[in-house]
Protein backbone atom coordinates (compact mmCIF):
# COMPACT_ATOMS: atom_id res chain seq x y z
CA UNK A 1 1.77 26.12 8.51
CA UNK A 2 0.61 24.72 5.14
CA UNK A 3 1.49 20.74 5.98
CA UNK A 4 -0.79 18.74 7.53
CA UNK A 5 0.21 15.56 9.17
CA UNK A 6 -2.75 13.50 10.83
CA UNK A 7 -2.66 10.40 12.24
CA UNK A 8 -5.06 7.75 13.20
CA UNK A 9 -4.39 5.81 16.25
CA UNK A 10 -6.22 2.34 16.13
CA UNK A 11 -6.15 -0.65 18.61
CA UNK A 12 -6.01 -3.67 17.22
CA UNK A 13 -9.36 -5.92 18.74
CA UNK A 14 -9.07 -3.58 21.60
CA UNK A 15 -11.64 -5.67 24.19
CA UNK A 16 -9.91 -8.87 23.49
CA UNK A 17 -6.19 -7.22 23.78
CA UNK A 18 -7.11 -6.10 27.21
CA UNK A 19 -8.90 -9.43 28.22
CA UNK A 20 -5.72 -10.98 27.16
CA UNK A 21 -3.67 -9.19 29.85
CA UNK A 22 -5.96 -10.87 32.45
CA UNK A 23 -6.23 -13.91 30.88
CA UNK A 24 -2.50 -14.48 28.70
CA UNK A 25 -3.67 -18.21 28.87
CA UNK A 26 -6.01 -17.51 26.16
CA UNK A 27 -3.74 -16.14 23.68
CA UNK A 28 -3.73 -17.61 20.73
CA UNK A 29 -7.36 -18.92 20.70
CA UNK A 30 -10.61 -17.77 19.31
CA UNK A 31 -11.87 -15.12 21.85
CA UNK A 32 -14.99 -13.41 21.85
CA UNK A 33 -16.15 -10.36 23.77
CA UNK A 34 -19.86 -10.19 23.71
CA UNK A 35 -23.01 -9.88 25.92
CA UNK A 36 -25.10 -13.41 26.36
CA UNK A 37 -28.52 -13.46 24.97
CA UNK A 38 -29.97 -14.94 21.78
CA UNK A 39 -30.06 -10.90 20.39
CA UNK A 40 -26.60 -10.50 21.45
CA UNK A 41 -24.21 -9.26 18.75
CA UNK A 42 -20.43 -9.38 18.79
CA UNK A 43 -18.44 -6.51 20.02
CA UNK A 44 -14.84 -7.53 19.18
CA UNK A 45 -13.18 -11.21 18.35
CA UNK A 46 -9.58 -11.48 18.29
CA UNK A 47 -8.03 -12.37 14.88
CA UNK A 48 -7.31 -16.23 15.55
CA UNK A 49 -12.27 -16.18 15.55
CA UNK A 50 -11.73 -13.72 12.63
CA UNK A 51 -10.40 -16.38 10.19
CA UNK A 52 -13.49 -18.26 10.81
CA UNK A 53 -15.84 -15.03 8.98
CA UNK A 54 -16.45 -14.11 13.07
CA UNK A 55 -16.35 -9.90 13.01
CA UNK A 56 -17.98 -7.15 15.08
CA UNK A 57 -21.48 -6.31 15.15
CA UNK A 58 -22.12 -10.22 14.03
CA UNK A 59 -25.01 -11.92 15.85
CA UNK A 60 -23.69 -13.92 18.58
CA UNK A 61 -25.56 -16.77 17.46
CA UNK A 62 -24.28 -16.49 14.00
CA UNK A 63 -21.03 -16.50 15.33
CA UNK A 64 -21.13 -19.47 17.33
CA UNK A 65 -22.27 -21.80 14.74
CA UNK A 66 -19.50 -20.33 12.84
CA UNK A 67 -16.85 -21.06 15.58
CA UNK A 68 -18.27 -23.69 18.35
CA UNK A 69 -15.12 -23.69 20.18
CA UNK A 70 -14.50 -20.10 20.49
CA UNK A 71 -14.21 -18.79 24.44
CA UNK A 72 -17.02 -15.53 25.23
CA UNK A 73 -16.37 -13.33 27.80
CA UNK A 74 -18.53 -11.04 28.85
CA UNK A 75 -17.60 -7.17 28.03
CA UNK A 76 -15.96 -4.72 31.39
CA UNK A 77 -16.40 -1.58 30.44
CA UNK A 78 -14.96 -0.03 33.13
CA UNK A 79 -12.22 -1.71 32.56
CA UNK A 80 -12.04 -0.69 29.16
CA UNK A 81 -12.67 3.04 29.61
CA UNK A 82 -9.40 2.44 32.38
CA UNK A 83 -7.02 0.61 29.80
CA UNK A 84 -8.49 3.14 27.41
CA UNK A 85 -7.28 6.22 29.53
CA UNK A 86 -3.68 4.66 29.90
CA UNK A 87 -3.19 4.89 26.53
CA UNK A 88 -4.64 8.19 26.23
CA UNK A 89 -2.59 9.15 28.63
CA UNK A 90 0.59 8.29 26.41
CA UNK A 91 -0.72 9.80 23.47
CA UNK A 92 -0.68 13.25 25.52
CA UNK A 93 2.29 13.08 25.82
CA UNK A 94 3.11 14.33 22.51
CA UNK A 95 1.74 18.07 23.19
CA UNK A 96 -0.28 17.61 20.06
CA UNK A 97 -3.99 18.01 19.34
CA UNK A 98 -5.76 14.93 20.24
CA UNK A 99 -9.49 13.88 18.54
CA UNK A 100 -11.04 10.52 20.59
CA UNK A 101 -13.31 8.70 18.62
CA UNK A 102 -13.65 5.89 20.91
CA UNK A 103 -12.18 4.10 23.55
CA UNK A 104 -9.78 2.21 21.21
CA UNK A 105 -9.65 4.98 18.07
CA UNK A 106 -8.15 8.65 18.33
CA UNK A 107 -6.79 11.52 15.66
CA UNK A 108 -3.77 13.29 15.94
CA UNK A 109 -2.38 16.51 14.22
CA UNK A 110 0.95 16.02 13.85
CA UNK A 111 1.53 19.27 12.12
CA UNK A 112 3.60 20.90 14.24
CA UNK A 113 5.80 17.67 14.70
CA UNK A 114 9.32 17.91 13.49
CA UNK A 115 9.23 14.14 13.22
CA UNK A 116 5.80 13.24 12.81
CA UNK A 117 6.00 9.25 11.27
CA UNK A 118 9.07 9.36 13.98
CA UNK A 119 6.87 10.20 16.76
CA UNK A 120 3.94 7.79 16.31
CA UNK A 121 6.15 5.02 15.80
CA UNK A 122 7.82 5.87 19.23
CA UNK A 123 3.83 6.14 20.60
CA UNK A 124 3.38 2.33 19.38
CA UNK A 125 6.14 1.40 20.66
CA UNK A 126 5.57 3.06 23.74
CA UNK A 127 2.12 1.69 24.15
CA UNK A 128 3.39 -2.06 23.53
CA UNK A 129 6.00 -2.06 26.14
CA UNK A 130 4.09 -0.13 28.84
CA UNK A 131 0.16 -1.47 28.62
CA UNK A 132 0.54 -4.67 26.46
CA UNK A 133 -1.58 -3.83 23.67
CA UNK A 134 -1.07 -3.34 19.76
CA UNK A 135 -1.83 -0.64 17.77
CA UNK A 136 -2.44 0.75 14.01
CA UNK A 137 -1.38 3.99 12.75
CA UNK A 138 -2.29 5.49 9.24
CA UNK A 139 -0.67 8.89 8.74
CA UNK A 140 -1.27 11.38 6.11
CA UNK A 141 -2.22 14.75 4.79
CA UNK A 142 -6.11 14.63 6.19
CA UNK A 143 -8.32 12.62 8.80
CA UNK A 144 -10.03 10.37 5.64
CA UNK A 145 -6.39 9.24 4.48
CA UNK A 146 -5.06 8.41 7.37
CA UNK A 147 -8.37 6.26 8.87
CA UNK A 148 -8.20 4.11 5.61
CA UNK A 149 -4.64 3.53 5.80
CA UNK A 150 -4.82 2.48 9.95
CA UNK A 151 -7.33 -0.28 8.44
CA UNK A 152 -4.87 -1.46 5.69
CA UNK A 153 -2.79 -3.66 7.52
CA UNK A 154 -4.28 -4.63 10.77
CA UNK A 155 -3.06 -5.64 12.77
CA UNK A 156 0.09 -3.80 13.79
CA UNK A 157 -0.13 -1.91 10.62
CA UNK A 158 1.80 1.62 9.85
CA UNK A 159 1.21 2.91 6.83
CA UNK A 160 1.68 6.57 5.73
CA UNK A 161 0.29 7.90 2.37
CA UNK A 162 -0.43 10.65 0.80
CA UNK A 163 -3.79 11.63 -1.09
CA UNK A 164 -2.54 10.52 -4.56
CA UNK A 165 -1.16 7.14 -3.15
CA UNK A 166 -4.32 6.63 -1.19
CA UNK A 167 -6.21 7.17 -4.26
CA UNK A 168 -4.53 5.15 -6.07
CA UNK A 169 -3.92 2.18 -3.56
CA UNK A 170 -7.72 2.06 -2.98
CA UNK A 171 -9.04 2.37 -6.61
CA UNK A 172 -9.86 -1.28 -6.90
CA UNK A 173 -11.75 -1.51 -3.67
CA UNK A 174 -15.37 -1.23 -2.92
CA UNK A 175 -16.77 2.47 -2.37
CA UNK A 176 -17.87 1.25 1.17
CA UNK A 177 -14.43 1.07 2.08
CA UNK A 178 -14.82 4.90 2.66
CA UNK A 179 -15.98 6.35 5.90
CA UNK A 180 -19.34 7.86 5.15
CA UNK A 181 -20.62 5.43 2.08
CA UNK A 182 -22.77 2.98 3.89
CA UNK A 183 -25.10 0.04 3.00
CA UNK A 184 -28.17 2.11 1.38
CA UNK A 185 -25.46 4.93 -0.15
CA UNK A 186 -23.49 1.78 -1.15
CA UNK A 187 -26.33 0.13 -2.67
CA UNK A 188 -27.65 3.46 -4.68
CA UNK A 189 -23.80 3.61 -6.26
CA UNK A 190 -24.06 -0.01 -7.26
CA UNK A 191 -27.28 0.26 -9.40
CA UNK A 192 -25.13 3.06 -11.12
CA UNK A 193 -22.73 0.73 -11.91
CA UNK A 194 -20.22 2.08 -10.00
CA UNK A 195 -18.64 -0.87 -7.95
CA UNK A 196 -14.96 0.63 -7.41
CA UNK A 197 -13.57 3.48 -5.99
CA UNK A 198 -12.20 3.67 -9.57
CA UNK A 199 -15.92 3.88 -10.51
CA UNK A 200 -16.64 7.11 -8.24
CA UNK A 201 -13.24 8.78 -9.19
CA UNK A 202 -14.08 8.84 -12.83
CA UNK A 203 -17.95 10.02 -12.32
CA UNK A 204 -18.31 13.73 -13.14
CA UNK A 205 -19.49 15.73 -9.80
CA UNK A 206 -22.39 17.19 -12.01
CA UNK A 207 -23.44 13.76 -12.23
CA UNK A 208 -23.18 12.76 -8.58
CA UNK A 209 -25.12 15.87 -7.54
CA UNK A 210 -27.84 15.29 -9.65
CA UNK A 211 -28.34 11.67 -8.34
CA UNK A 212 -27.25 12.30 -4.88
CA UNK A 213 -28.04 15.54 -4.72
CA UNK A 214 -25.71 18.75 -3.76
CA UNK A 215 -24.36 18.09 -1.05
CA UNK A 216 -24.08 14.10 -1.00
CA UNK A 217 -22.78 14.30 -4.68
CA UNK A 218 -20.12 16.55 -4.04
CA UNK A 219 -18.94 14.98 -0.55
CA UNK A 220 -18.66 11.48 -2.71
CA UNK A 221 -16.61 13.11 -5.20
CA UNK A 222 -14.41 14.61 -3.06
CA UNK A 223 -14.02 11.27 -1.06
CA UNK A 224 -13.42 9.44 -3.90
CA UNK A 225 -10.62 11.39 -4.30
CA UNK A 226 -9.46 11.34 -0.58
CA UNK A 227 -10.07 15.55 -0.17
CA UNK A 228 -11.16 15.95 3.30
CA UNK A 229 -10.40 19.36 5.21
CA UNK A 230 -12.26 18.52 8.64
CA UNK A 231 -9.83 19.25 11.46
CA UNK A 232 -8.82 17.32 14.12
CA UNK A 233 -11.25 18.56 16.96
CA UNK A 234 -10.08 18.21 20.53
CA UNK A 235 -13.47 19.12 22.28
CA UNK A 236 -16.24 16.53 21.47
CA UNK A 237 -18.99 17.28 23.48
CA UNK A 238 -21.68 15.15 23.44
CA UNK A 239 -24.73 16.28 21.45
CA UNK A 240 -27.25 13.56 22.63
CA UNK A 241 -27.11 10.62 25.58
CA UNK A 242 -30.31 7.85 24.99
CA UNK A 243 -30.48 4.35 26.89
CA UNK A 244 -31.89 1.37 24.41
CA UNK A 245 -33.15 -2.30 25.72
CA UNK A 246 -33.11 -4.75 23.12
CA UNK A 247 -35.95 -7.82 24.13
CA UNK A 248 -34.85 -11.33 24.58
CA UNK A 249 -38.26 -11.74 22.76
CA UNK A 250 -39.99 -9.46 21.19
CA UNK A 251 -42.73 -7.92 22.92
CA UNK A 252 -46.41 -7.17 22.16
CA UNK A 253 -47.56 -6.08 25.21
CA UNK A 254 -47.85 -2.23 25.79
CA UNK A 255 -47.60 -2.25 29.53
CA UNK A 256 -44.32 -3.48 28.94
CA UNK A 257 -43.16 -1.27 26.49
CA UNK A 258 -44.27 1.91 28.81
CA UNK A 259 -42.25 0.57 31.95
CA UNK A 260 -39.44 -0.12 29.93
CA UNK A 261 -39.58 3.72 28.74
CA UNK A 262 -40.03 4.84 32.71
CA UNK A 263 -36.68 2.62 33.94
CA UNK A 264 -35.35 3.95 30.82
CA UNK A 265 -36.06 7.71 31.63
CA UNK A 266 -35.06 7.22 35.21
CA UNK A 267 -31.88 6.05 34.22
CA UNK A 268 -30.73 8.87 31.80
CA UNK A 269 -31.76 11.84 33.94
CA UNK A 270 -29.35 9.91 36.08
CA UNK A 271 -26.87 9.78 33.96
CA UNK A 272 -27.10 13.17 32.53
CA UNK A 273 -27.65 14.88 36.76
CA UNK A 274 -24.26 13.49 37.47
CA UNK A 275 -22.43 14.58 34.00
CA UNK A 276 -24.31 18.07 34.88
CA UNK A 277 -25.94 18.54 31.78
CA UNK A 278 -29.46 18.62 31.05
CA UNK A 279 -31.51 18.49 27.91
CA UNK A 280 -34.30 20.05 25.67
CA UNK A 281 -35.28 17.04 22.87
CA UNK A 282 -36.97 14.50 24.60
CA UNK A 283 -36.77 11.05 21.82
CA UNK A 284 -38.10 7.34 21.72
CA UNK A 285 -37.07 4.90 19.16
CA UNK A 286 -38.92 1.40 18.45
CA UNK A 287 -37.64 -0.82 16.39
CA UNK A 288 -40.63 -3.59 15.56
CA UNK A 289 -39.98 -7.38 14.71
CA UNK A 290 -39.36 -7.12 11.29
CA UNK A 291 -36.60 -4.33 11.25
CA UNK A 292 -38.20 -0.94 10.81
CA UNK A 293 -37.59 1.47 13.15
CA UNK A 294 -39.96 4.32 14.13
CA UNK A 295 -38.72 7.44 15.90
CA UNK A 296 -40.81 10.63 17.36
CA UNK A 297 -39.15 13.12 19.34
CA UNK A 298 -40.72 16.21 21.23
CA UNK A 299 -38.42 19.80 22.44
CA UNK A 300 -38.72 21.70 25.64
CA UNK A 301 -39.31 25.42 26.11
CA UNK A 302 -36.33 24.73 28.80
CA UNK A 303 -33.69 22.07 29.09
CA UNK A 304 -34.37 19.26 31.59
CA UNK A 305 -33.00 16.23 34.10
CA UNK A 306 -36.26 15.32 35.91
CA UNK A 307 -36.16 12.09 34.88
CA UNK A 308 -40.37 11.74 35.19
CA UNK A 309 -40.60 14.77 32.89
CA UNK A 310 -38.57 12.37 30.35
CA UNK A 311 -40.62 9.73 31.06
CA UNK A 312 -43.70 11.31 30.88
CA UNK A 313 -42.59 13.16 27.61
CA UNK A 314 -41.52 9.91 26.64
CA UNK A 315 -44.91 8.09 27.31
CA UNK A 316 -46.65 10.71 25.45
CA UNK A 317 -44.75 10.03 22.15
CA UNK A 318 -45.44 6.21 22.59
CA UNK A 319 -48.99 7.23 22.62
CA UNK A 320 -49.17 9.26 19.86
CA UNK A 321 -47.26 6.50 17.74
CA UNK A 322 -48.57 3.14 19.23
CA UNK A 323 -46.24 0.27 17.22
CA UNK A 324 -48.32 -1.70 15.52
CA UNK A 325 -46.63 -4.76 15.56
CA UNK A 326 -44.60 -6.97 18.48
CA UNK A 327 -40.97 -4.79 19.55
CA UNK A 328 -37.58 -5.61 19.27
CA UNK A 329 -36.12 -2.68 20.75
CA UNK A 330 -36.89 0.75 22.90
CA UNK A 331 -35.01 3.54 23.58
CA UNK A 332 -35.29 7.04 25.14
CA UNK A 333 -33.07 10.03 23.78
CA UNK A 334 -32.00 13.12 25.31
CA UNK A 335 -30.33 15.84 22.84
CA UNK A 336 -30.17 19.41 22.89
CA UNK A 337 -27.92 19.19 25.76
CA UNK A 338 -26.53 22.24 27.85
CA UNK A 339 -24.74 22.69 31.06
CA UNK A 340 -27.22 22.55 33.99
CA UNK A 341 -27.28 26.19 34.58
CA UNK A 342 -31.03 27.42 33.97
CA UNK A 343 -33.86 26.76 35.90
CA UNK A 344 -35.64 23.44 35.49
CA UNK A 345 -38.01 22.69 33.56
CA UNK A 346 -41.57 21.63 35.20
CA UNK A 347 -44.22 21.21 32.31
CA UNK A 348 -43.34 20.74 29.29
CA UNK A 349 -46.20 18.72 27.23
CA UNK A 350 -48.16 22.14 27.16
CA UNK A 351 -45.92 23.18 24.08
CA UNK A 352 -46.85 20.49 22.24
């Protein structure tokens, strides 16, 4: 079949929809899901603390002095990842390949659809009536059209276009408006003076590629122009799982840091033992007080859950990189995952 029909399935300020349900007294109020903490950043604020600049990934302090009256709530993911699998749930009902992006974002390929705009309206509907939540929807011929439109017209937008109307519609905005452009990339196209999407379209690719290089300069022209030909991918395994702690205040003291790194390790050999998957690249990221971040990683001869190998591992690269200034945040990585299958790994740091 030479049509392609994907959609993008978006719930609108997902957390706060579903807090709503427990709480319908707070409808119509400034809502707030976040952690507490002064480092605490915003995961989702309903659209009556959005008019006062409040928006995801905002520092929670920030976003009080913005809003004093708004009402936090602490996130549930569980409850989330529940809510999250009702709707999922509905979705499969249309037979059709399904991507999940996140708990409140999916692709669809509609392709085989007779109906296809038909159909997802029906799905919004359907989600509405049955779990209480609102949705977005941006259909059209590729996964890049139809994420742009879902964000058009939040919230309870449906908008369908095709890749001349989206490149069109879009030409006056921003180039970060595409997925893929962020802040530095962003930033690099400005100093061009390219400050549309208008800008990028009427760039020649020779041009991009030679100040992006080949591969960059080519995807932006292509994006630009809304081409995208990735499919809609129904297995997503996971290709890493890490743990981070972000400090309250940042910290100076290396003892610390290295028992952080141990709870840390314990946790995601854990959490990796009971998904039964084990892994090979063994990574620590510090981010120090005034932004930069520092990573190191180290890989396995064999794949690994022992969660003091990780630590250990993990120790080592702290070590060999001490931070030399106070820490903001630590993590531990695991990547190179693989089913648990071979035989575990027992000493590892003599490869290095």
């Amino acid at each position: 079949m030479d049509r392609r029909v994907i959609a993008h399935l978006d719930l609108d300020a997902f957390y706060v929809a579903v807090e709503l349900r427990r709480r319908p007294e707070l409808r119509a109020k400034a809502v707030v899901v976040a952690w507490s903490g002064p480092r605490s950043v915003v995961t989702t604020a309903s659209y009556e603390a959005r008019k006062f600049g409040i928006g995801s990934a905002m520092p929670v302090a920030r976003a009080r002095r913005l809003c004093p009256h708004a009402i936090y709530i602490t996130p549930d993911m569980a409850h989330y990842r529940e809510r999250s699998r009702e709707v999922l749930t509905l979705v499969g009902e249309l037979s059709v390949p399904v991507e999940p992006i996140s708990l409140d974002e999916a692709y669809l390929d509609l392709s085989a659809l007779a109906a296809p705009v038909a159909a997802m309206s029906g799905l919004v509907r359907r989600i509405s009536a049955e779990l209480g939540l609102d949705a977005s929807v941006g259909i059209g011929p590729n996964k890049l059209v139809a994420k742009v439109a879902s964000d058009a017209e939040k919230p309870r937008g449906f908008v369908v276009l095709s890749q001349a109307q989206a490149a069109a519609r879009f030409a006056r905005e921003p180039p970060r408006l595409i997925p893929g452009i962020g802040p530095r990339t962003g930033e690099r196209l400005r100093a061009l003076g390219i400050e549309t999407i208008a800008d990028l379209q009427r760039r020649p690719v020779a041009e991009l590629t030679a100040g992006f290089g080949e591969r960059l300069g080519a995807s932006l022209h292509a994006r630009a122009w809304f081409r995208d030909e990735s499919p809609v991918t129904t297995s997503r395994a996971a290709k890493s799982r890490s743990t981070e702690t972000t400090f309250e205040r940042d910290v100076g003291d290396r003892g610390m840091l290295e028992r952080t790194l141990v709870e840390q390790a314990r946790h995601l050999a854990r959490e990796v033992r009971a998904r039964g998957i084990r892994g090979r690249t063994i990574a620590i990221k510090v981010r120090l007080d005034d932004f930069s971040t520092r990573t190191r990683a180290r890989t396995l001869p064999e794949a690994t859950d022992d969660g003091e190998l990780i630590a250990q591992v993990a120790l080592a690269l702290l070590a060999a990189d001490p931070p030399p200034r106070p820490v903001r945040l630590v993590g531990v990585r695991l990547a190179a995952l693989e089913p648990d299958g071979a035989p575990h790994a027992q000493q590892a740091l003599a490869a290095s």
